[in-house]
C-alpha atoms as a PDB file:
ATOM      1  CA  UNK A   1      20.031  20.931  -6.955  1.00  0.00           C
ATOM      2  CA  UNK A   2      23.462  19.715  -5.805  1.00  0.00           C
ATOM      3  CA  UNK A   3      21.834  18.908  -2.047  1.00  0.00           C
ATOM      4  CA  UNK A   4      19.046  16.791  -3.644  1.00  0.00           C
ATOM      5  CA  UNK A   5      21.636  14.653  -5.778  1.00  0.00           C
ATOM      6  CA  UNK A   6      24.146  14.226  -3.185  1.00  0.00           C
ATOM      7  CA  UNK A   7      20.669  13.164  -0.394  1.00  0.00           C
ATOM      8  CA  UNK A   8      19.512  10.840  -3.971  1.00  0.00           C
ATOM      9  CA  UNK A   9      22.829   9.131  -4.119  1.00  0.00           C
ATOM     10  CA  UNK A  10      23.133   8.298  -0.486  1.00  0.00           C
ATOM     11  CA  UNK A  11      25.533  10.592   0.475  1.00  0.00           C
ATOM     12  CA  UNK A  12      23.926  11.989   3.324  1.00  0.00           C
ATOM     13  CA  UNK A  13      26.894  13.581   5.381  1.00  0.00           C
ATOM     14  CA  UNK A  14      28.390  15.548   2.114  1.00  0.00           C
ATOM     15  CA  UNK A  15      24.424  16.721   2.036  1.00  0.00           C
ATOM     16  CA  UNK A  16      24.413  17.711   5.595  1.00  0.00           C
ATOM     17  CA  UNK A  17      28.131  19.963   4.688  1.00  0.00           C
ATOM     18  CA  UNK A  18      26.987  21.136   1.987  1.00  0.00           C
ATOM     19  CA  UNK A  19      23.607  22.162   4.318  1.00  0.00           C
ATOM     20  CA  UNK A  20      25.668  23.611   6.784  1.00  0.00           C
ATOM     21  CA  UNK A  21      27.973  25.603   4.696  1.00  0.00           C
ATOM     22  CA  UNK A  22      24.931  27.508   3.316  1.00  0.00           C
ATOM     23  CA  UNK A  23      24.896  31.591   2.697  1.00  0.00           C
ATOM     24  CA  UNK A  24      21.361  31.923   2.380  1.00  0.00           C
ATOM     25  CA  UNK A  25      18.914  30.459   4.928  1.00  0.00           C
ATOM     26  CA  UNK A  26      17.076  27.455   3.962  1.00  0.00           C
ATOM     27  CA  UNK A  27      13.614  27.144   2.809  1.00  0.00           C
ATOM     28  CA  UNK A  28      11.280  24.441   3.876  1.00  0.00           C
ATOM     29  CA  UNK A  29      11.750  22.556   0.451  1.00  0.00           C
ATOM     30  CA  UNK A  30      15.750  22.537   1.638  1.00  0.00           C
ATOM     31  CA  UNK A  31      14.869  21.122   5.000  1.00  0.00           C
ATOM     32  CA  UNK A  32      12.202  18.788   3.553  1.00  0.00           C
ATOM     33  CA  UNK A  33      14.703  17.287   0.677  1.00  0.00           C
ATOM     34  CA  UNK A  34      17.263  16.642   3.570  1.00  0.00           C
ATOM     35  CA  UNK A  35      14.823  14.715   6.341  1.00  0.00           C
ATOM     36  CA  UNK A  36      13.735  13.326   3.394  1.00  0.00           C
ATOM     37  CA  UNK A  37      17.573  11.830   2.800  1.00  0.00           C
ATOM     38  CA  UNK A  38      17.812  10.639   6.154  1.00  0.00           C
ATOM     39  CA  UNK A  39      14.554   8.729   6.064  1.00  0.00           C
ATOM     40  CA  UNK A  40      15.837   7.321   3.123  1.00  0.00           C
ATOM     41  CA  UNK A  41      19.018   6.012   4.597  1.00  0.00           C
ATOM     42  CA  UNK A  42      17.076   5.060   7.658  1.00  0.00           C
ATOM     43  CA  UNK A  43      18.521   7.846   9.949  1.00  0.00           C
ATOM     44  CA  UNK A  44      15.013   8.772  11.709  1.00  0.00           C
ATOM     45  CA  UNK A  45      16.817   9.909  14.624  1.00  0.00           C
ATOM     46  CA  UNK A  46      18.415  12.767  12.782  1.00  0.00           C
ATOM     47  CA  UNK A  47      15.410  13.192  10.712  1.00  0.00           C
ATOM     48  CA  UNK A  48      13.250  14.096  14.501  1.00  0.00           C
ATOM     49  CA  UNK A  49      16.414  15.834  15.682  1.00  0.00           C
ATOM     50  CA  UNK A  50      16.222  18.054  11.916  1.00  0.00           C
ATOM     51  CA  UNK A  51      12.453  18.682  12.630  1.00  0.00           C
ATOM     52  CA  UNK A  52      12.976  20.071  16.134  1.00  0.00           C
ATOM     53  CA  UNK A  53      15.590  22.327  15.070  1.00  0.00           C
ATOM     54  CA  UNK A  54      13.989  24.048  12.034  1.00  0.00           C
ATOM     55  CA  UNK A  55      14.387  27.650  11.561  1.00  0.00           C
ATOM     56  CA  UNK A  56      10.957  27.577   9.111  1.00  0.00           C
ATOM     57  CA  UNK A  57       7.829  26.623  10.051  1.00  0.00           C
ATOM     58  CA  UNK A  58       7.347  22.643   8.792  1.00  0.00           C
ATOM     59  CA  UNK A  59       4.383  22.110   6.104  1.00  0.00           C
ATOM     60  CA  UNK A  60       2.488  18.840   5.505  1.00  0.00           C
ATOM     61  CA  UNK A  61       5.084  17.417   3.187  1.00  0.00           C
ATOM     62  CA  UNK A  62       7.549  17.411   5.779  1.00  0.00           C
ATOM     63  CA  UNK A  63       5.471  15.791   8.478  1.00  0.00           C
ATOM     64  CA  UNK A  64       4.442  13.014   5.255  1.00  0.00           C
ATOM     65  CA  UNK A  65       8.002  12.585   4.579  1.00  0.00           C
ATOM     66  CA  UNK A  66       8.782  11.810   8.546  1.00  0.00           C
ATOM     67  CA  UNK A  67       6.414   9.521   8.988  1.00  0.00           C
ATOM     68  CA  UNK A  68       6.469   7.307   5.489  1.00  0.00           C
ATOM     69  CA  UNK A  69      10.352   7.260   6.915  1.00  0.00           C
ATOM     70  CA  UNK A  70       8.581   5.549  10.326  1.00  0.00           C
ATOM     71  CA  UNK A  71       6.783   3.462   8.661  1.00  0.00           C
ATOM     72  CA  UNK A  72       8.901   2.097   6.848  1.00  0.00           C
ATOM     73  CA  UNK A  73      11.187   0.930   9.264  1.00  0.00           C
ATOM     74  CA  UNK A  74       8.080  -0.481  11.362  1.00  0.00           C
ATOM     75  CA  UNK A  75       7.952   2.274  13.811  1.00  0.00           C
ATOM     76  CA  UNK A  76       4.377   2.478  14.071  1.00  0.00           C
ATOM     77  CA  UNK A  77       3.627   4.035  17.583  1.00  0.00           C
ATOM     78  CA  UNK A  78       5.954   6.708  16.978  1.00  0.00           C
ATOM     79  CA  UNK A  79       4.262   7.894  13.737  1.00  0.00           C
ATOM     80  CA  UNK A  80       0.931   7.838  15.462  1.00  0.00           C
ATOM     81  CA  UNK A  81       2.822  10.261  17.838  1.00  0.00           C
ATOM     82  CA  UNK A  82       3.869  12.278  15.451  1.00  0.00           C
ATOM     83  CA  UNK A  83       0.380  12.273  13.907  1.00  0.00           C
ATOM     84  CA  UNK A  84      -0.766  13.635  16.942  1.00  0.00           C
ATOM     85  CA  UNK A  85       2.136  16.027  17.393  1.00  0.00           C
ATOM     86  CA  UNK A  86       1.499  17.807  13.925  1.00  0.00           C
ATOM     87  CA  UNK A  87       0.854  21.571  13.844  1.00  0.00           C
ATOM     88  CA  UNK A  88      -0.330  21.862  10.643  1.00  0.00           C
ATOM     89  CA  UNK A  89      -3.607  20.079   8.506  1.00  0.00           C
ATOM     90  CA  UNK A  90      -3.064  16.758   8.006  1.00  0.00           C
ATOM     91  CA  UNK A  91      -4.348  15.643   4.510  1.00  0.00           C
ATOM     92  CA  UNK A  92      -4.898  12.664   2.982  1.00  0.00           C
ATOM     93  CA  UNK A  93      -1.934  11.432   1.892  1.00  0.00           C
ATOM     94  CA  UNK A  94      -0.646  11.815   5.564  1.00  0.00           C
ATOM     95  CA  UNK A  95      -3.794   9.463   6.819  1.00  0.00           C
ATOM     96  CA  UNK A  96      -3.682   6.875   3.991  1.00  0.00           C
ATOM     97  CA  UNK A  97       0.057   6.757   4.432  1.00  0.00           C
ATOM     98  CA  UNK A  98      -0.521   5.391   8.712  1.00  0.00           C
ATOM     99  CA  UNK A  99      -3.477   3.488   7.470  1.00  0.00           C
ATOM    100  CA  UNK A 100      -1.709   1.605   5.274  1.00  0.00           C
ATOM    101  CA  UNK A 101       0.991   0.500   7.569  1.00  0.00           C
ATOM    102  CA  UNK A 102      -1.448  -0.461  10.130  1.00  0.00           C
ATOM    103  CA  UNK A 103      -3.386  -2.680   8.076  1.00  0.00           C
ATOM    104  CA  UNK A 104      -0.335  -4.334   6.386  1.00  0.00           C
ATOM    105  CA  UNK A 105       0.456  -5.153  10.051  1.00  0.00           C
ATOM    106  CA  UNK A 106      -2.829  -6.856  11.432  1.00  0.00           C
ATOM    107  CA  UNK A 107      -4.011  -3.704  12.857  1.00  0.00           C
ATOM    108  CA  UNK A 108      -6.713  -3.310  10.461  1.00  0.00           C
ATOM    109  CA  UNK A 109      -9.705  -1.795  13.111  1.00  0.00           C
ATOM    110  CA  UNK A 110      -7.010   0.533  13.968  1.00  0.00           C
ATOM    111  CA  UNK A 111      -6.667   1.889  10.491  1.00  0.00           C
ATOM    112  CA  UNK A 112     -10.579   2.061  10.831  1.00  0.00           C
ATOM    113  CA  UNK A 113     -10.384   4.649  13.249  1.00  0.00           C
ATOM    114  CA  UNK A 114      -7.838   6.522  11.619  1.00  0.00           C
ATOM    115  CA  UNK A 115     -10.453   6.853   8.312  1.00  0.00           C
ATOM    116  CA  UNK A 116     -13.040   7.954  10.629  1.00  0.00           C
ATOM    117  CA  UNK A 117     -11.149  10.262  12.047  1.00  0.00           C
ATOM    118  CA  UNK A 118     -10.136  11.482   8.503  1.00  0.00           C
ATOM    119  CA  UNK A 119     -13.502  11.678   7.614  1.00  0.00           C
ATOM    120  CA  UNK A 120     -14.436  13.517  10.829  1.00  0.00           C
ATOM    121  CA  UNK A 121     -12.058  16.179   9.417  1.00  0.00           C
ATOM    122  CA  UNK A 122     -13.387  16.923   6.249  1.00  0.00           C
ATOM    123  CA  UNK A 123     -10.813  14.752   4.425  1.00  0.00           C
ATOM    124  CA  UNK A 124     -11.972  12.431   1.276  1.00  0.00           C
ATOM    125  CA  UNK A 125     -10.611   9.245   0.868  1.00  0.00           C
ATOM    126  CA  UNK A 126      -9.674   7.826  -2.036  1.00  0.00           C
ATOM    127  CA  UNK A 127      -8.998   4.404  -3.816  1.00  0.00           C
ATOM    128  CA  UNK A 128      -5.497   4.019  -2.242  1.00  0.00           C
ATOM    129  CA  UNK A 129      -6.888   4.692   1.470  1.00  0.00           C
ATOM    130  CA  UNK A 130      -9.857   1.999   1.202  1.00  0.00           C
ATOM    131  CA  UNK A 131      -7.899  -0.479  -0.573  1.00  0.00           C
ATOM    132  CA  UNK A 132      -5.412  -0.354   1.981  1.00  0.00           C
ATOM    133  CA  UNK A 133      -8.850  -1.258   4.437  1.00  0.00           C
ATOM    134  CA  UNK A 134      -9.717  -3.919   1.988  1.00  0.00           C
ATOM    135  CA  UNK A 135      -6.521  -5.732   2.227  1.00  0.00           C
ATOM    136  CA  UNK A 136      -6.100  -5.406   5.305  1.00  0.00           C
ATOM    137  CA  UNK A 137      -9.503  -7.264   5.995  1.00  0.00           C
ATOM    138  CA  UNK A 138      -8.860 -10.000   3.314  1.00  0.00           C
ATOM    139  CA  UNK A 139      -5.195 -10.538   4.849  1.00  0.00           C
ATOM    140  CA  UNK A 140      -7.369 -11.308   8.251  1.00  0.00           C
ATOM    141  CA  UNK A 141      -9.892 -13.030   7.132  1.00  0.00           C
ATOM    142  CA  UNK A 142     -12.711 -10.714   7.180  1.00  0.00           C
ATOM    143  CA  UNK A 143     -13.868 -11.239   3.668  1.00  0.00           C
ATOM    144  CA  UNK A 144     -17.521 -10.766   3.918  1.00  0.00           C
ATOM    145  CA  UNK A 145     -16.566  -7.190   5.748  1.00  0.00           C
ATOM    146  CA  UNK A 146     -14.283  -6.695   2.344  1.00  0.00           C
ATOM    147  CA  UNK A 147     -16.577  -7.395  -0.315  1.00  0.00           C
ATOM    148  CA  UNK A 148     -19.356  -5.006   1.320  1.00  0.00           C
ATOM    149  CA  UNK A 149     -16.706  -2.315   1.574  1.00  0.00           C
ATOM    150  CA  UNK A 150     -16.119  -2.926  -2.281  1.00  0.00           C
ATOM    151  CA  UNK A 151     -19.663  -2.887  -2.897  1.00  0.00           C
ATOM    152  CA  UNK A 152     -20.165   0.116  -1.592  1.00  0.00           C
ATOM    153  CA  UNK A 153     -17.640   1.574  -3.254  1.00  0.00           C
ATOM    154  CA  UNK A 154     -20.333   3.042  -6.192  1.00  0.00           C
ATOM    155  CA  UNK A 155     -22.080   4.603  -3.740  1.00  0.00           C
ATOM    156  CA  UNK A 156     -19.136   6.563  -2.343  1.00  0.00           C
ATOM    157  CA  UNK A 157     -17.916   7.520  -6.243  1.00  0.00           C
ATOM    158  CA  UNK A 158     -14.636   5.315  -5.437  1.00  0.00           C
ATOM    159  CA  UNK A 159     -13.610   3.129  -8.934  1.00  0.00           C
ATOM    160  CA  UNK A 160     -11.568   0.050  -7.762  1.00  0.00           C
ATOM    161  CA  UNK A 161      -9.031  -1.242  -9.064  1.00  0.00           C
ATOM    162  CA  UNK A 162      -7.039  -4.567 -10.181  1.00  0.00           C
ATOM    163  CA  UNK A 163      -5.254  -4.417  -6.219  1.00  0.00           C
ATOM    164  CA  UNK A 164      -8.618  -4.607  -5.026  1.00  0.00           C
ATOM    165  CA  UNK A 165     -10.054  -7.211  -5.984  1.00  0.00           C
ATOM    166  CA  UNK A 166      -7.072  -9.059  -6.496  1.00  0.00           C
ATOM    167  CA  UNK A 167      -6.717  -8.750  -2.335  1.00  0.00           C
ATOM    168  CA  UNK A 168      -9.949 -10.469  -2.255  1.00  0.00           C
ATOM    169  CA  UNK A 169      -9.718 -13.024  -4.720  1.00  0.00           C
ATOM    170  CA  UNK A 170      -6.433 -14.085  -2.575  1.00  0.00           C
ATOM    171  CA  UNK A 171      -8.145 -13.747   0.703  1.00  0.00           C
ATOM    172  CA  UNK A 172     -11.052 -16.181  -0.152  1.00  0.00           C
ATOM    173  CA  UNK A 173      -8.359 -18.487  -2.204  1.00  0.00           C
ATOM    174  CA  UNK A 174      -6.111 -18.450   1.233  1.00  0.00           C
ATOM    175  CA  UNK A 175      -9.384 -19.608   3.390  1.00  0.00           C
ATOM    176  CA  UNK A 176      -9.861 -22.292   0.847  1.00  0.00           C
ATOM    177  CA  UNK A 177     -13.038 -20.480  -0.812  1.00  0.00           C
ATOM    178  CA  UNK A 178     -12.121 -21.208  -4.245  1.00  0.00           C
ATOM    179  CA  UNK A 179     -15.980 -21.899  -5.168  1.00  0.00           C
ATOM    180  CA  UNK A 180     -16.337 -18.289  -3.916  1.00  0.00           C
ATOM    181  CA  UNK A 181     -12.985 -16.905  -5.810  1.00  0.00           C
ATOM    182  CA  UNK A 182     -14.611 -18.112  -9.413  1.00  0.00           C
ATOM    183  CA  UNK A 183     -17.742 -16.571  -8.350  1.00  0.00           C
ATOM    184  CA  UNK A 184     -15.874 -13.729  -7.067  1.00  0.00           C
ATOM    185  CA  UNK A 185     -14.354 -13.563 -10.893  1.00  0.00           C
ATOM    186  CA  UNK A 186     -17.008 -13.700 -12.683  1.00  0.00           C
ATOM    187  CA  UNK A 187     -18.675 -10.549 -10.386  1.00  0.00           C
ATOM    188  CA  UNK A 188     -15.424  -8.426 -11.837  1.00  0.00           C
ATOM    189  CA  UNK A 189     -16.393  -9.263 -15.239  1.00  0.00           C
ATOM    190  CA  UNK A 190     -19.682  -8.254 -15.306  1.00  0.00           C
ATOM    191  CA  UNK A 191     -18.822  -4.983 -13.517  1.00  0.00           C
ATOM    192  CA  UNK A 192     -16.489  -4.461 -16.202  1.00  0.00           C
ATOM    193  CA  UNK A 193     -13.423  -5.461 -14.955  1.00  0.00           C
ATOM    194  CA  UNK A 194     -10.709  -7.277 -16.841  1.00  0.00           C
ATOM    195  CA  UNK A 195      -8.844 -10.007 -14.545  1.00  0.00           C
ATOM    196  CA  UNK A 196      -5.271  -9.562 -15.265  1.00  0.00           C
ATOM    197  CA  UNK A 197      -2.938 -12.618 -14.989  1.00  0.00           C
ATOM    198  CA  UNK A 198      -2.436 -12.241 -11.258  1.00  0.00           C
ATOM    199  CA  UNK A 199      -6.341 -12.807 -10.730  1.00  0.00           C
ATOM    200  CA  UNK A 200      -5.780 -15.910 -12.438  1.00  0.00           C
ATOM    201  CA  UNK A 201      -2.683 -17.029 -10.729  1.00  0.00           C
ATOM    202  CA  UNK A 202      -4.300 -16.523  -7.472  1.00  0.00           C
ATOM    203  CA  UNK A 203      -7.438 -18.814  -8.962  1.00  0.00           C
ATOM    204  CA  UNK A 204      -5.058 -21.208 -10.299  1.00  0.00           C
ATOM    205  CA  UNK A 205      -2.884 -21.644  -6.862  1.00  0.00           C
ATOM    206  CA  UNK A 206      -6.083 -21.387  -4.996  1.00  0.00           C
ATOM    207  CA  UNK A 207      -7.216 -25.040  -6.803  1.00  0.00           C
ATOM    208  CA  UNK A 208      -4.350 -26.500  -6.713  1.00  0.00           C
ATOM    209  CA  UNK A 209      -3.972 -25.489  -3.346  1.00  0.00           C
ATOM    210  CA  UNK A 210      -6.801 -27.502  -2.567  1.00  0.00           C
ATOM    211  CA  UNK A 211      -5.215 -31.222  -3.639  1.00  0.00           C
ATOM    212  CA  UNK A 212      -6.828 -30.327  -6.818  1.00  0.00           C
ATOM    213  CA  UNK A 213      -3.283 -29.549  -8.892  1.00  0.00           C
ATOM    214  CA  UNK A 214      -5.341 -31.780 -12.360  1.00  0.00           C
ATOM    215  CA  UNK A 215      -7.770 -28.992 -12.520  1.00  0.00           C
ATOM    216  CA  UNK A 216      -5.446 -26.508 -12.120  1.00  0.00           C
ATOM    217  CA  UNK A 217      -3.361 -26.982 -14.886  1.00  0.00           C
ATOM    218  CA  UNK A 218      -6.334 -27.900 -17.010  1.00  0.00           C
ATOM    219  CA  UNK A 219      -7.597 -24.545 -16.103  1.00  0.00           C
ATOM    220  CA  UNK A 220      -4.346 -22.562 -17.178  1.00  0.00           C
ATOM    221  CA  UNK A 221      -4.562 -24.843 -21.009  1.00  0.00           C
ATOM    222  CA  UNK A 222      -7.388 -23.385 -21.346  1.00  0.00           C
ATOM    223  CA  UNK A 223      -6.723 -19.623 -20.502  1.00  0.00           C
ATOM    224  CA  UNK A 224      -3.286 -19.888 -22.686  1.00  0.00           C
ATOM    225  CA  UNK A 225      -5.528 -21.278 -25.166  1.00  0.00           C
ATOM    226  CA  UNK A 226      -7.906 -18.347 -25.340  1.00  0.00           C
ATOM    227  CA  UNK A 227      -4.970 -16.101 -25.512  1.00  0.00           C
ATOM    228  CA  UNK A 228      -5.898 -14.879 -21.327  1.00  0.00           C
ATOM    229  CA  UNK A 229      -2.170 -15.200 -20.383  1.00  0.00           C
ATOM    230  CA  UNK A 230       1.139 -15.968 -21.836  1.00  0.00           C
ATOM    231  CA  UNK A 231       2.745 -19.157 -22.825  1.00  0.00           C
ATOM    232  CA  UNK A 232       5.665 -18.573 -20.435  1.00  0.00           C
ATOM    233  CA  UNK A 233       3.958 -17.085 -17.647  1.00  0.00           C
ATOM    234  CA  UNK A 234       1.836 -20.271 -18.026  1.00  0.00           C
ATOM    235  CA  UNK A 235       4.557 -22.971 -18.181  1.00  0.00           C
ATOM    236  CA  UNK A 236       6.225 -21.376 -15.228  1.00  0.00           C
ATOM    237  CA  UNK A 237       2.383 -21.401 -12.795  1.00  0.00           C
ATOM    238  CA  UNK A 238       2.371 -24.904 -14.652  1.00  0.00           C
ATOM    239  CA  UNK A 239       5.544 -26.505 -12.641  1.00  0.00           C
ATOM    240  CA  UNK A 240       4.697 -24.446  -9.439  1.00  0.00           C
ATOM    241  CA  UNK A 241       0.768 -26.554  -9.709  1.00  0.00           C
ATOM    242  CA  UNK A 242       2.899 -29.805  -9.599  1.00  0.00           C
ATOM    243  CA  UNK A 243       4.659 -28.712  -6.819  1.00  0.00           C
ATOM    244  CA  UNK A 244       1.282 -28.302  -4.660  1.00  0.00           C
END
């Protein structure tokens, strides 16, 4: 539609004319593609001000839209507020979308309590939401914590992914547990995981890293070697090793 191009292309006040000069009242999808806009252009104050003044009831997308536009710009405390604000369901896009934020921002045992408090309403969560939980304890240092959420992530029919353990592999390479990281490697291998050339880059900076730059490089011969990453890719790890 013309208002969603013109709110696409950043130009939010001919999207706000063209909103006003409409003959037919708007829908929630009309309301939700211009907060949406304003997010977007970082407007949040007009994107509130919008949701007050809404002739339609708002659904979940429009609350999701609100507060990824929070988020984003860091405003934390006032997404929890609107969290608590909402009058309709929440769902899980709506938690994982806080609990990321708050766990990207140290605030990791708060983004605990938001996932039991999704739980506690009958909402699932799914790879995106404990991943989020799983970096947010590697970025802090709570490895152990980490790997026994991974663990456990059979149990709770939850397949992990390469952001997963990648978060961990840099977590115990960041703490100087490089012994651990290879060890940590070889467990995604025989689960059936194939490290992709990030796992090894982490590895890689994780030795060097540790004064031990020799290793390092011998490492990444012998990956390039057996075809586990590319030649430039390599070359380019290669001169940052030297630089450690």
């Amino acid at each position: 539609t013309l208002l969603t191009g013109l709110c696409e292309s950043g130009k939010l006040d001919k999207a706000l004319e063209v909103f006003n000069q409409m003959k037919v009242a708007p829908d929630v999808r009309i309301y939700n593609t211009l907060l949406n806009g304003m997010c977007e252009s970082g407007k949040l104050d007009k994107a509130i001000e919008l949701l007050d003044q809404m002739k339609v009831p708002p659904d979940v997308v429009t609350y999701n839209t609100l507060l990824k536009g929070l988020c984003n710009s860091g405003k934390l405390d006032k997404a929890l507020e609107v969290l608590d604000q909402m009058n309709v369901a929440p769902n899980v896009v709506t938690y994982t979308t806080l609990l990321n934020w708050l766990c990207d921002s140290g605030k990791t045992e708060q983004g605990r309590e938001l996932l039991a408090e999704m739980k506690d309403k009958g909402l699932k969560p799914d790879i995106v939401t404990y991943t989020s939980i799983v970096m947010g304890l590697a970025r802090e240092g709570n490895l152990d914590e980490a790997i026994d959420l991974l663990e456990g992530f059979r149990n709770m029919g939850i397949t992990p992914n390469m952001i997963t353990f990648n978060s961990i592999m840099s977590g115990l390479c960041k703490t100087r547990q490089t012994d651990r990281a290879i060890g940590f490697l070889g467990y995604m291998v025989s689960k059936g995981w194939k490290p992709d050339e990030k796992s090894y880059g982490i590895l890689i900076k994780g030795i060097a890293t540790e004064g031990l730059a020799k290793d390092a490089r011998r490492l990444l011969k012998e990956l390039e070697a057996r075809g586990l990453v590319r030649s430039t890719w390599a070359k380019r790890l290669a001169r940052k090793c030297m630089q450690m």
